[in-house]
PDB file of N, CA and C in Angstrom:
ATOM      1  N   UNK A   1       5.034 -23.356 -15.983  1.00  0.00           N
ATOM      2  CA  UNK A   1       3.582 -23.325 -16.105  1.00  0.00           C
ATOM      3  C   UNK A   1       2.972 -22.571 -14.927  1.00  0.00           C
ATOM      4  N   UNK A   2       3.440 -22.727 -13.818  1.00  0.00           N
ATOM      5  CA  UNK A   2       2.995 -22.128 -12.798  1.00  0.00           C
ATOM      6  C   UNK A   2       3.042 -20.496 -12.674  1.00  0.00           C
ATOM      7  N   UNK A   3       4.249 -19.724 -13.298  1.00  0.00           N
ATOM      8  CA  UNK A   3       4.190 -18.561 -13.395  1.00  0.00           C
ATOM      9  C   UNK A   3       3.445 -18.084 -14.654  1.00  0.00           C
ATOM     10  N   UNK A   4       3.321 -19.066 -15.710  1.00  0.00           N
ATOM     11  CA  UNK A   4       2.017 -18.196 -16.359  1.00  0.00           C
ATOM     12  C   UNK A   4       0.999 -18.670 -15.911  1.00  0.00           C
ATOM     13  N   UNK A   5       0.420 -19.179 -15.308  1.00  0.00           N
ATOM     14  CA  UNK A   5      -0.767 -19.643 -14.637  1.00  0.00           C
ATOM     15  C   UNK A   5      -0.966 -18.390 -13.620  1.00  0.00           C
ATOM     16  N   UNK A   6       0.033 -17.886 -12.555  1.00  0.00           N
ATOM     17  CA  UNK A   6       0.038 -17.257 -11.945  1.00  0.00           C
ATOM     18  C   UNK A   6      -0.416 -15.298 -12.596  1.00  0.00           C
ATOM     19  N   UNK A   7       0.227 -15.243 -13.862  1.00  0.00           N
ATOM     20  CA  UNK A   7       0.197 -14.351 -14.488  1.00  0.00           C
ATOM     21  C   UNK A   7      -1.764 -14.343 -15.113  1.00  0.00           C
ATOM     22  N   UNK A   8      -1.702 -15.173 -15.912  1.00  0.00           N
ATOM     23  CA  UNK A   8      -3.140 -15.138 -16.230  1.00  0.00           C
ATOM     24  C   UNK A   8      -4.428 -14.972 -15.329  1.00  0.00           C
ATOM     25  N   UNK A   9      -4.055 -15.551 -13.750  1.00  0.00           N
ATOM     26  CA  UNK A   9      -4.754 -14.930 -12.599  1.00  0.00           C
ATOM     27  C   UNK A   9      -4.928 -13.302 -12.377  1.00  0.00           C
ATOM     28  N   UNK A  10      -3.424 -12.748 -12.341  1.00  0.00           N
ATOM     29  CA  UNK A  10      -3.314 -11.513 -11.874  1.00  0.00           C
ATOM     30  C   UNK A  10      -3.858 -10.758 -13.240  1.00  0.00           C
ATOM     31  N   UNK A  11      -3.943 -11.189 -14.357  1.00  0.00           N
ATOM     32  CA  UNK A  11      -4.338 -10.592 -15.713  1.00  0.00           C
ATOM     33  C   UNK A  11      -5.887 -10.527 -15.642  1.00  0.00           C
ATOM     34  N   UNK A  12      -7.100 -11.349 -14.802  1.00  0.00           N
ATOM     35  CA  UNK A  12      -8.116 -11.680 -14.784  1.00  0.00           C
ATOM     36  C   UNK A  12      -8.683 -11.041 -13.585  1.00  0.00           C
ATOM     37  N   UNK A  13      -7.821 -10.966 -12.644  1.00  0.00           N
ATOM     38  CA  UNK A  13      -8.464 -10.105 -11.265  1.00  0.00           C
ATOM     39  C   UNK A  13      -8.123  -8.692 -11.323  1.00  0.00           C
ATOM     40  N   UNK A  14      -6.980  -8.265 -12.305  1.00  0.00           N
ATOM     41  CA  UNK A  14      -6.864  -6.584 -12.563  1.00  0.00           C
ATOM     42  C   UNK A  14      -8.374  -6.420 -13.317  1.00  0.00           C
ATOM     43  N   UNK A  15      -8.411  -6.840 -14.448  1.00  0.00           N
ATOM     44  CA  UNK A  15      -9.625  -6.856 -15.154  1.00  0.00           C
ATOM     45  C   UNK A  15     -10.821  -6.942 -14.281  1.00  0.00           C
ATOM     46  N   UNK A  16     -11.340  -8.104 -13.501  1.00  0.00           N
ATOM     47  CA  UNK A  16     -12.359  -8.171 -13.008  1.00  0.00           C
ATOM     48  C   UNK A  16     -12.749  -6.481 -11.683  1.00  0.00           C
ATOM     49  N   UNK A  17     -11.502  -6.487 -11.316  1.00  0.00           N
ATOM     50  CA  UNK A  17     -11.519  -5.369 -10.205  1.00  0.00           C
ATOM     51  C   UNK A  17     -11.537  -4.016 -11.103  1.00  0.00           C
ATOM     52  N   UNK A  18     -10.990  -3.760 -12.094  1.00  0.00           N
ATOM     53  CA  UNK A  18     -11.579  -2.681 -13.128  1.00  0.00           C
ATOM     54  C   UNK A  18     -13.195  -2.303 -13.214  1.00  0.00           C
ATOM     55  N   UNK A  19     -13.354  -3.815 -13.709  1.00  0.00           N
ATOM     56  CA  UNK A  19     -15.247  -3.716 -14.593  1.00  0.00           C
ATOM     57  C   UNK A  19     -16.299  -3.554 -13.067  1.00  0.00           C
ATOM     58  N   UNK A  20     -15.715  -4.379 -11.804  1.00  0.00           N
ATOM     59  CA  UNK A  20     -16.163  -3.491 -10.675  1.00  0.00           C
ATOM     60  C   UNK A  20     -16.269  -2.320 -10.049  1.00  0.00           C
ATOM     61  N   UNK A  21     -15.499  -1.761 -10.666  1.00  0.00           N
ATOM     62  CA  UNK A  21     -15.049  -0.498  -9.843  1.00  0.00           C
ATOM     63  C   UNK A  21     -14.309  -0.474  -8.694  1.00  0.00           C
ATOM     64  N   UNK A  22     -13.850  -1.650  -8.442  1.00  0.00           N
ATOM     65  CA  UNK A  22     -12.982  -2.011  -7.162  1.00  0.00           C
ATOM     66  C   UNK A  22     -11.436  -0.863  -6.882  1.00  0.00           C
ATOM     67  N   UNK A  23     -11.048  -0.553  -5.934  1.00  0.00           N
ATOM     68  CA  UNK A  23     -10.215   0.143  -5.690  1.00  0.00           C
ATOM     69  C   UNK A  23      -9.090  -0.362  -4.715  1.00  0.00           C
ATOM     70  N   UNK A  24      -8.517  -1.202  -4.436  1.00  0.00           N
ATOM     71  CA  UNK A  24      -8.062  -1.798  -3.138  1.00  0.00           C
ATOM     72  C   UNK A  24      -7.780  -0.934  -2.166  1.00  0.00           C
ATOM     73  N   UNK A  25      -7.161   0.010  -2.474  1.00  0.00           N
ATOM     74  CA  UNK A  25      -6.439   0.297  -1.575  1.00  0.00           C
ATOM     75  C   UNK A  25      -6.970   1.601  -0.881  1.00  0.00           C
ATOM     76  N   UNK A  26      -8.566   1.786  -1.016  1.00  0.00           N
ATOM     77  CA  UNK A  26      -9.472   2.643  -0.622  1.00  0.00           C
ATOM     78  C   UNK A  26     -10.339   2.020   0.936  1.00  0.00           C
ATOM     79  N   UNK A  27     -10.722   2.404   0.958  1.00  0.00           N
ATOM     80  CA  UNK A  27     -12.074   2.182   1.609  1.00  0.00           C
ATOM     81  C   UNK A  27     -13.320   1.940   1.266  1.00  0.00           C
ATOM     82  N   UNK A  28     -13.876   0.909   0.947  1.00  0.00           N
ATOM     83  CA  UNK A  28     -14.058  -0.178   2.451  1.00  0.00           C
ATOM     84  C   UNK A  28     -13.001  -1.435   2.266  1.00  0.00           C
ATOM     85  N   UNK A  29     -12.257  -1.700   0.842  1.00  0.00           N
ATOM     86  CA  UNK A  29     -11.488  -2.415   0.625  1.00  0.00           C
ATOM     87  C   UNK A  29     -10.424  -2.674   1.571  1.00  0.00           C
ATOM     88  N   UNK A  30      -9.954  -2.195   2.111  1.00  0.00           N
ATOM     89  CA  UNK A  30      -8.710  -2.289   3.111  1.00  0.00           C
ATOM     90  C   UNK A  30      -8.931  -2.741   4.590  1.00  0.00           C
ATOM     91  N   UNK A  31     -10.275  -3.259   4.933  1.00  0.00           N
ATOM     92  CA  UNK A  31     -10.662  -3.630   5.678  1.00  0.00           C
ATOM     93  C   UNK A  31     -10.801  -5.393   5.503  1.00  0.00           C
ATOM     94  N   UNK A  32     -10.471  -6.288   6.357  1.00  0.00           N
ATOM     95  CA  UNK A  32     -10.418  -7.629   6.114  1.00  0.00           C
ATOM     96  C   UNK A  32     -11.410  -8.082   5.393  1.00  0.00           C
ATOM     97  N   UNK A  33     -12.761  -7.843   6.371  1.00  0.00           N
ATOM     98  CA  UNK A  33     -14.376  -8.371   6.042  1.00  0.00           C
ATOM     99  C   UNK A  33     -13.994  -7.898   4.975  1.00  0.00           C
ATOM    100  N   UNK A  34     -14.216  -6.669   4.434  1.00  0.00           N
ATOM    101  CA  UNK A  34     -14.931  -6.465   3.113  1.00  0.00           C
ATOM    102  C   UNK A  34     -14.056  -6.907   1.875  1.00  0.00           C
ATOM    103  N   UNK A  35     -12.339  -7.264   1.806  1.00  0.00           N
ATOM    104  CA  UNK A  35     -12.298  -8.214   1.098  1.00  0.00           C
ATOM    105  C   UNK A  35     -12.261  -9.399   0.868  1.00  0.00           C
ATOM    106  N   UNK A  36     -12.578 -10.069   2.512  1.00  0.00           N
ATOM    107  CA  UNK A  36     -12.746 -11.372   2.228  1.00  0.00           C
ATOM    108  C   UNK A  36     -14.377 -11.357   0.999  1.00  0.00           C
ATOM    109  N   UNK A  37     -15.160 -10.565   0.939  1.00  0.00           N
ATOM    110  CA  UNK A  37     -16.355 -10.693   0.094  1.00  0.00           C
ATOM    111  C   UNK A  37     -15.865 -10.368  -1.100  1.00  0.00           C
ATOM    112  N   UNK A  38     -15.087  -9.475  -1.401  1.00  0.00           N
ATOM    113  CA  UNK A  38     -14.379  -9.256  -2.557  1.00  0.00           C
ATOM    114  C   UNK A  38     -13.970 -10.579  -3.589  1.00  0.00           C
ATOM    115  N   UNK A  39     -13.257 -11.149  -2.354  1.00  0.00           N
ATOM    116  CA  UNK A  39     -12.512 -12.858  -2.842  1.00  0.00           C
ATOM    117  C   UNK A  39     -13.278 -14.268  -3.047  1.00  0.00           C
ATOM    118  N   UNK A  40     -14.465 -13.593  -2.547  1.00  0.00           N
ATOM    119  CA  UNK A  40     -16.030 -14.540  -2.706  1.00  0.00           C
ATOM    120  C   UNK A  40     -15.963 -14.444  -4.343  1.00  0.00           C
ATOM    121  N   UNK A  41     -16.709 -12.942  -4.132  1.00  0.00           N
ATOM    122  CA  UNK A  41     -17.113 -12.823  -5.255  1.00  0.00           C
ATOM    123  C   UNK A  41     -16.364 -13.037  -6.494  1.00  0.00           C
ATOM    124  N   UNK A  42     -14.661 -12.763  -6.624  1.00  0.00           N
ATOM    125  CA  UNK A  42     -13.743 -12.865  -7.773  1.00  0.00           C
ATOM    126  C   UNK A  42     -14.597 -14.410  -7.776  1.00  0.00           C
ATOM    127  N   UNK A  43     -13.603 -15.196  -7.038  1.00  0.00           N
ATOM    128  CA  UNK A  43     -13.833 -16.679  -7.122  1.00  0.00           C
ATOM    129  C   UNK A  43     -14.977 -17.213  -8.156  1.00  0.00           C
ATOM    130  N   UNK A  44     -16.330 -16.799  -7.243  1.00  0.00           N
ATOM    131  CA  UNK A  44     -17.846 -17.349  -8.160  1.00  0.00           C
ATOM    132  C   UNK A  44     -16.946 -16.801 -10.107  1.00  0.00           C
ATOM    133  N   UNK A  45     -17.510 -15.180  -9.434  1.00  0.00           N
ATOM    134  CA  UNK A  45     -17.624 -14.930 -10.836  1.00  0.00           C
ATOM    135  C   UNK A  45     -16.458 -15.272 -11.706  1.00  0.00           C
ATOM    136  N   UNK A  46     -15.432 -15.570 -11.972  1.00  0.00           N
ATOM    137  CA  UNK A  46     -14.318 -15.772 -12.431  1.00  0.00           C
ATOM    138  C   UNK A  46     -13.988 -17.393 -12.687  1.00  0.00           C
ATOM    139  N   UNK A  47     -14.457 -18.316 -11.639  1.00  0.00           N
ATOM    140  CA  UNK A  47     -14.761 -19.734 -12.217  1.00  0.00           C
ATOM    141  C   UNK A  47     -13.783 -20.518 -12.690  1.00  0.00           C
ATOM    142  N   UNK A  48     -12.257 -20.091 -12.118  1.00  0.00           N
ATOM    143  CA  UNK A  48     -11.508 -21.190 -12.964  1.00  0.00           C
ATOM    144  C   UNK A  48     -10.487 -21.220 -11.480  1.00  0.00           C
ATOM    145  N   UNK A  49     -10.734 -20.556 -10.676  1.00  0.00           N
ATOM    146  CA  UNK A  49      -9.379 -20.362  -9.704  1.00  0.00           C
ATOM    147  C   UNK A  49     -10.334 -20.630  -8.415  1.00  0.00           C
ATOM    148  N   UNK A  50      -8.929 -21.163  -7.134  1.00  0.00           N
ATOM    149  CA  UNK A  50      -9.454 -21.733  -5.880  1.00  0.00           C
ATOM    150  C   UNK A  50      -9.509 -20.221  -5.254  1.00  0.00           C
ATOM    151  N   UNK A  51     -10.023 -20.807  -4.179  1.00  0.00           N
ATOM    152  CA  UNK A  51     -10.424 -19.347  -3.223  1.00  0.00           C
ATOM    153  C   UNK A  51      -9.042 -19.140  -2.755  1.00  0.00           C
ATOM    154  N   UNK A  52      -8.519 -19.793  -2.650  1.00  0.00           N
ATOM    155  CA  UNK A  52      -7.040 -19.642  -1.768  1.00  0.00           C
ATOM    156  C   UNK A  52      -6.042 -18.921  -2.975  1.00  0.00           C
ATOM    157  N   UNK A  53      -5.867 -19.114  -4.302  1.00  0.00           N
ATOM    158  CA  UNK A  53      -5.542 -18.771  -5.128  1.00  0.00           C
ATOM    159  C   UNK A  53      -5.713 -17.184  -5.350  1.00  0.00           C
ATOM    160  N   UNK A  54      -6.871 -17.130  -5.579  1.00  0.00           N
ATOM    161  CA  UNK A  54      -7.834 -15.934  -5.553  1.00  0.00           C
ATOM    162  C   UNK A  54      -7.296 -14.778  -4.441  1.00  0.00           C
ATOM    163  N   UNK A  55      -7.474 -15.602  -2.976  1.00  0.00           N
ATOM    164  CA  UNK A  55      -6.825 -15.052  -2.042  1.00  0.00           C
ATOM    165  C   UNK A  55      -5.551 -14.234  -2.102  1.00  0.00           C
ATOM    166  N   UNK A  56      -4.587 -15.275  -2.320  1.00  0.00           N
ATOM    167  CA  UNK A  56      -3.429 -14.937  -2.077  1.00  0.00           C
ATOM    168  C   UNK A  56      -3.037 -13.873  -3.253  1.00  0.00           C
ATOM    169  N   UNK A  57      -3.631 -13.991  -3.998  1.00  0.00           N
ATOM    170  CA  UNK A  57      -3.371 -12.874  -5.657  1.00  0.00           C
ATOM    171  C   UNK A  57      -3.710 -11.631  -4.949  1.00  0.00           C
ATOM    172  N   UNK A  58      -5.144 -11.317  -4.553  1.00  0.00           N
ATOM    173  CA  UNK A  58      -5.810 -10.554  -4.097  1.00  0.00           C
ATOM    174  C   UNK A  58      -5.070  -9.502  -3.623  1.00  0.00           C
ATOM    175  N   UNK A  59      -4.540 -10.215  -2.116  1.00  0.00           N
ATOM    176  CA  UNK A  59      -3.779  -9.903  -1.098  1.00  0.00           C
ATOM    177  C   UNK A  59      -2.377  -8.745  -1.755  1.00  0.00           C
ATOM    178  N   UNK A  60      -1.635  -9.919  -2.558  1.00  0.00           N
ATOM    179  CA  UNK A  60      -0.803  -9.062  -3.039  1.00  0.00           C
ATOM    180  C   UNK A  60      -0.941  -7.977  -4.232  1.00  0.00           C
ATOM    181  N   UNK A  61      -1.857  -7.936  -4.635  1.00  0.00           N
ATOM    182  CA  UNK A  61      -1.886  -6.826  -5.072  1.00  0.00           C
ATOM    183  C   UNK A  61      -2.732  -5.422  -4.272  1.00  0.00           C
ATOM    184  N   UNK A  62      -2.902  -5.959  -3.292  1.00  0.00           N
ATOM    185  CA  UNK A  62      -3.776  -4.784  -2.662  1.00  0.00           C
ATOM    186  C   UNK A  62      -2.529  -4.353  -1.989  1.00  0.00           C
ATOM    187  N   UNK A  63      -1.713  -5.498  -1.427  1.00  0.00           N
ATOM    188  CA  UNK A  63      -0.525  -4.537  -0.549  1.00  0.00           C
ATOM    189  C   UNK A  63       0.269  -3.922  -2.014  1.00  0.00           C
ATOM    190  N   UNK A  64       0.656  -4.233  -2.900  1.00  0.00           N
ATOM    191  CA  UNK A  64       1.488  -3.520  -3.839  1.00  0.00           C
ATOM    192  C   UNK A  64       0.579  -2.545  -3.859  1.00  0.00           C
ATOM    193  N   UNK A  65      -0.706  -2.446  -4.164  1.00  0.00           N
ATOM    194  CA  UNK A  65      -1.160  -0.521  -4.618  1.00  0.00           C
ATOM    195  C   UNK A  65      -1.039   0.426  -3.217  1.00  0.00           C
ATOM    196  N   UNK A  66      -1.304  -0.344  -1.851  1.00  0.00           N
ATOM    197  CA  UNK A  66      -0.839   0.375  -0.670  1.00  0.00           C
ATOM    198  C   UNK A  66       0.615   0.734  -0.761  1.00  0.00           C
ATOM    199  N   UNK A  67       1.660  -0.002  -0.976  1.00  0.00           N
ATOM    200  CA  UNK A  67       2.864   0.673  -0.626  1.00  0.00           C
ATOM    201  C   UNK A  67       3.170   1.397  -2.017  1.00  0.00           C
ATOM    202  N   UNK A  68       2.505   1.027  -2.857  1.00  0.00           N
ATOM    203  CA  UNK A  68       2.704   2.174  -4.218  1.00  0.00           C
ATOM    204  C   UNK A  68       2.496   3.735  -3.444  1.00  0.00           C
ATOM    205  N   UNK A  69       1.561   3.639  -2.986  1.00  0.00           N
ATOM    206  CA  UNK A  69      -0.012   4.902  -2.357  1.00  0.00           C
ATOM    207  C   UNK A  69       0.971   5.536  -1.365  1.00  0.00           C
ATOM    208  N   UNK A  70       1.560   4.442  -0.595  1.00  0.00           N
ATOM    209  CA  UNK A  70       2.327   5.027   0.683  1.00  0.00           C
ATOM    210  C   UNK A  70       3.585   6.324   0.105  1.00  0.00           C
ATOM    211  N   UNK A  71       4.302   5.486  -0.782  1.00  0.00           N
ATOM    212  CA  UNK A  71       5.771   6.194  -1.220  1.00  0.00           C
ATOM    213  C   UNK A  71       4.861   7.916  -1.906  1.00  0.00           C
ATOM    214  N   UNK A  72       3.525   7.479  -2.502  1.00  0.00           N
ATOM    215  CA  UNK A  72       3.120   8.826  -3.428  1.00  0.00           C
ATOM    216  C   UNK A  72       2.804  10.226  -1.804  1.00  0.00           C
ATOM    217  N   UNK A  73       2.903   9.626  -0.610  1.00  0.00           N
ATOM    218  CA  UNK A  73       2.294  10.282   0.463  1.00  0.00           C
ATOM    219  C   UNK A  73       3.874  10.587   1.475  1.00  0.00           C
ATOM    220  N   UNK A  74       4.955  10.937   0.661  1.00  0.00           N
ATOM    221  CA  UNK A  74       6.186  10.886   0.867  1.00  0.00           C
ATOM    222  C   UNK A  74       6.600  11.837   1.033  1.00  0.00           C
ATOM    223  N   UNK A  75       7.308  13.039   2.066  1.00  0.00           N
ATOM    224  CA  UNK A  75       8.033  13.960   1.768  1.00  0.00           C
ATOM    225  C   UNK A  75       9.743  14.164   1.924  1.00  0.00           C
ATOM    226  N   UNK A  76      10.308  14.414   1.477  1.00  0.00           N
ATOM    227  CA  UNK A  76      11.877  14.601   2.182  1.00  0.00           C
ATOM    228  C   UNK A  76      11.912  15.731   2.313  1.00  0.00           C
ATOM    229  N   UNK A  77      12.568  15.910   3.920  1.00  0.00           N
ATOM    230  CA  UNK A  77      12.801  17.136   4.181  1.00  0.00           C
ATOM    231  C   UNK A  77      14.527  17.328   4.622  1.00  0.00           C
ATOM    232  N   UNK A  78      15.209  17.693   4.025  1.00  0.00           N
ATOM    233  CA  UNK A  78      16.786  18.182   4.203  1.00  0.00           C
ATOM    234  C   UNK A  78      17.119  19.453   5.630  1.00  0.00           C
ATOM    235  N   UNK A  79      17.181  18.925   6.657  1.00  0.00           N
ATOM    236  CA  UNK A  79      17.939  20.414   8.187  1.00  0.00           C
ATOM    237  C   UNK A  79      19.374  20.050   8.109  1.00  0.00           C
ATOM    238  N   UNK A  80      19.990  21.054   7.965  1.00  0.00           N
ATOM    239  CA  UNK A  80      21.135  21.471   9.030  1.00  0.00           C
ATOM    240  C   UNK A  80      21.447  21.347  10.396  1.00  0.00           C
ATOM    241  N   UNK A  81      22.122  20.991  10.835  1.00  0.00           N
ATOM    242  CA  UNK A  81      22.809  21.528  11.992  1.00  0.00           C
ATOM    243  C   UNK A  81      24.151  21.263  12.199  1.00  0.00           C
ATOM    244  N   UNK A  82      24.628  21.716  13.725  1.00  0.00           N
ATOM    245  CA  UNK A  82      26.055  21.795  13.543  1.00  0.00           C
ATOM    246  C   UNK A  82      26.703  20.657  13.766  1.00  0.00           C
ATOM    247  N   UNK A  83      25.586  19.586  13.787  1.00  0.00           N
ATOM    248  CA  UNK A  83      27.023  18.154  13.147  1.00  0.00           C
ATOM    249  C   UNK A  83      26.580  17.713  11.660  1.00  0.00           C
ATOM    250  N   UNK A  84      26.080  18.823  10.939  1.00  0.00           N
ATOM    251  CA  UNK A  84      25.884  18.150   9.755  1.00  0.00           C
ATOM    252  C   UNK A  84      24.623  18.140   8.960  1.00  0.00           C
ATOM    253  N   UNK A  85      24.331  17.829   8.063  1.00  0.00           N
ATOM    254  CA  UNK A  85      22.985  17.514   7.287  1.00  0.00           C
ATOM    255  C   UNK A  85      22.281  16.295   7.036  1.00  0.00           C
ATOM    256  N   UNK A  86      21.045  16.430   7.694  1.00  0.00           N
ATOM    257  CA  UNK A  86      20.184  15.316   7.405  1.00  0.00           C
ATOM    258  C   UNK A  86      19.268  15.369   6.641  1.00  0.00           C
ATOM    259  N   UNK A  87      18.808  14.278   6.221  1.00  0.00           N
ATOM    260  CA  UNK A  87      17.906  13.864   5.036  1.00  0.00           C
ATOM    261  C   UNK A  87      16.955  12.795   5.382  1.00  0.00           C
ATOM    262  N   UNK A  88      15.377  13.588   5.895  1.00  0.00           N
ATOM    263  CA  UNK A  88      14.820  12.298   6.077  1.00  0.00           C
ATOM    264  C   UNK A  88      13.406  12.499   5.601  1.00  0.00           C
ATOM    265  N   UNK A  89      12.750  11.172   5.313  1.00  0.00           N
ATOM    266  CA  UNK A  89      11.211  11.086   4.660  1.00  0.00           C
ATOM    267  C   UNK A  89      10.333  11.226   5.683  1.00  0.00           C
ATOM    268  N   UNK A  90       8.964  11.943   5.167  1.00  0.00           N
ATOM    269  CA  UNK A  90       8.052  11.740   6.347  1.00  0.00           C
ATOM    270  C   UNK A  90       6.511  11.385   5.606  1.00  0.00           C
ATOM    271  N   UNK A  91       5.366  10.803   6.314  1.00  0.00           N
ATOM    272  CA  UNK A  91       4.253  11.037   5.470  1.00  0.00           C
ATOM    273  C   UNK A  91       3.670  11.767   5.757  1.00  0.00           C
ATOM    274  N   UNK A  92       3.280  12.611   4.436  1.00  0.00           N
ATOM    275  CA  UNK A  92       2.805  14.294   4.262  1.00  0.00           C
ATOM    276  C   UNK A  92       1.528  14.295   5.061  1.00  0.00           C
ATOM    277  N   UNK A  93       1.466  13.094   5.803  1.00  0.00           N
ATOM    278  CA  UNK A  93      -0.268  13.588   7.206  1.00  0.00           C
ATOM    279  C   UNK A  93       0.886  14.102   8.345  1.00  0.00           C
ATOM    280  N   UNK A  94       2.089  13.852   8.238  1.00  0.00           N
ATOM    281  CA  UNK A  94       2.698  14.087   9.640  1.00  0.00           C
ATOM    282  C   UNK A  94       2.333  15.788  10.026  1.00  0.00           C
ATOM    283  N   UNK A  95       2.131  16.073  11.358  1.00  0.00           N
ATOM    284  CA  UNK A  95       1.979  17.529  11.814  1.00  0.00           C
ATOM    285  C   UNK A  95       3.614  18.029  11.948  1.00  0.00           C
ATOM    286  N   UNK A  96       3.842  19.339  11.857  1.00  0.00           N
ATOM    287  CA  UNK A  96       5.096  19.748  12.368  1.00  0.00           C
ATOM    288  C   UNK A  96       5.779  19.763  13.017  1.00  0.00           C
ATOM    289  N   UNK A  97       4.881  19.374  14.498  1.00  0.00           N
ATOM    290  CA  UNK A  97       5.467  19.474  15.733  1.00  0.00           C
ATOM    291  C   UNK A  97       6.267  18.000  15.561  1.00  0.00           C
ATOM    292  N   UNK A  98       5.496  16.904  14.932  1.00  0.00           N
ATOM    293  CA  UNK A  98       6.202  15.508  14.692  1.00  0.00           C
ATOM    294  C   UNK A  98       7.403  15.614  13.603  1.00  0.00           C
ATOM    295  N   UNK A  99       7.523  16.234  12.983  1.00  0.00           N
ATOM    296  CA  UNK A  99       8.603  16.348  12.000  1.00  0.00           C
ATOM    297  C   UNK A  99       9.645  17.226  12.384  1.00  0.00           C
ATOM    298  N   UNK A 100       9.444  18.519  12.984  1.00  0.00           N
ATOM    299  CA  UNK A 100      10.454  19.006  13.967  1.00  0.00           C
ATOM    300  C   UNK A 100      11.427  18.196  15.228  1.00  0.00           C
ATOM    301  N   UNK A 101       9.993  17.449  15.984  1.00  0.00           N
ATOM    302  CA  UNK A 101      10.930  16.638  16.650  1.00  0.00           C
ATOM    303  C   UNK A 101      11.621  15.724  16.311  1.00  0.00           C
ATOM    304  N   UNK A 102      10.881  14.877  15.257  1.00  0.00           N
ATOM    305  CA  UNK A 102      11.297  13.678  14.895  1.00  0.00           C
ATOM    306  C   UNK A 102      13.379  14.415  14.336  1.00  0.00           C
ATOM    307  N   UNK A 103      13.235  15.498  13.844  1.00  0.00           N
ATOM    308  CA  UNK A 103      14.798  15.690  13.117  1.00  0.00           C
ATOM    309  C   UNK A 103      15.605  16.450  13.640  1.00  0.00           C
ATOM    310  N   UNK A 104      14.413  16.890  15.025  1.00  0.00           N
ATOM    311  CA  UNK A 104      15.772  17.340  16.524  1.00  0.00           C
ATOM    312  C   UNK A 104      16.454  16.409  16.690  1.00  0.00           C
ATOM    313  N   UNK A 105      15.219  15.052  17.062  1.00  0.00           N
ATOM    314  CA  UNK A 105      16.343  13.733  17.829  1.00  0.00           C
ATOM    315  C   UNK A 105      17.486  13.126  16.560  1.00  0.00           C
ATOM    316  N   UNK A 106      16.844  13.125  15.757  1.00  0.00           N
ATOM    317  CA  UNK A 106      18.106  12.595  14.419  1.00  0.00           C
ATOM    318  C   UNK A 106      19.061  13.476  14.355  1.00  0.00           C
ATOM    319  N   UNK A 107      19.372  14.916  14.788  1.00  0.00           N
ATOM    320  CA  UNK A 107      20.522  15.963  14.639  1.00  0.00           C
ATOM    321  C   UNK A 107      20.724  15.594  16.353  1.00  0.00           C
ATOM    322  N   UNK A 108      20.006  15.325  16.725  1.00  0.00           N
ATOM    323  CA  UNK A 108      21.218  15.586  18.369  1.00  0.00           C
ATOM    324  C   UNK A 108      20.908  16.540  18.917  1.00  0.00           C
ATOM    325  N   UNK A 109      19.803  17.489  18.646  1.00  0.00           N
ATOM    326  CA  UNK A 109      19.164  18.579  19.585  1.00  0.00           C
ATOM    327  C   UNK A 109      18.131  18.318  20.332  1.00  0.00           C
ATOM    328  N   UNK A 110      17.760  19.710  20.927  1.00  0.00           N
ATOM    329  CA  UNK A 110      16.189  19.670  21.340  1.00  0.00           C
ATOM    330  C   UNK A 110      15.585  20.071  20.760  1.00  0.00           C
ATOM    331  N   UNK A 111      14.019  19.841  20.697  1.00  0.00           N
ATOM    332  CA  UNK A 111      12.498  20.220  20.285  1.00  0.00           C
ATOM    333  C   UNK A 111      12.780  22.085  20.347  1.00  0.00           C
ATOM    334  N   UNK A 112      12.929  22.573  19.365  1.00  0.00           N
ATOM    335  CA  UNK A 112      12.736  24.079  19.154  1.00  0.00           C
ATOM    336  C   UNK A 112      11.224  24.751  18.965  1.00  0.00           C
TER     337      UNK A 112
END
């Protein structure tokens, strides 16, 4: 009972955060304050669930669309060198100079 209970929550706050226009994982949403008002408001308007309930649903789905968001902001980049080939991810805000170094020190060189 508890996991469809749990389900019919997350079925009611996707919905409610739809007909809002809510975005979590935007701005101003990703800021504490502004979803603790978020979790006000589900609560009132929604009328069958505790704030803590509400809460904790909330929560996890805002971190699931962040680390969804994160992996979409992903690059792999494959270097050479002479011990070999590496393979590593970066997020596509990184500058070059950070991604150069970052896969000097992982190959065992210096900053070129």
């Amino acid at each position: 009972i508890r996991v469809r209970r749990k389900m019919v929550l997350t079925e009611e706050l996707v919905e409610w955060l739809k007909k809002e226009k809510i975005k979590l994982w935007l701005e101003p949403w990703t800021s504490s304050g502004q979803l603790e008002s978020v979790i006000a408001r589900a609560t009132a308007e929604l009328g069958t669930w505790e704030v803590g309930e509400v809460a904790a649903e909330m929560e996890r789905l805002q971190a699931r669309a962040l680390a969804k968001l994160a992996t979409k902001r992903m690059v792999t980049i494959t270097a050479r060198g002479t011990e070999g080939e590496l393979e590593a991810s970066f997020d596509c805000g990184a500058t070059g100079a950070e991604v150069r170094r970052a896969m000097a020190e992982r190959l065992g060189g210096g900053v070129n």
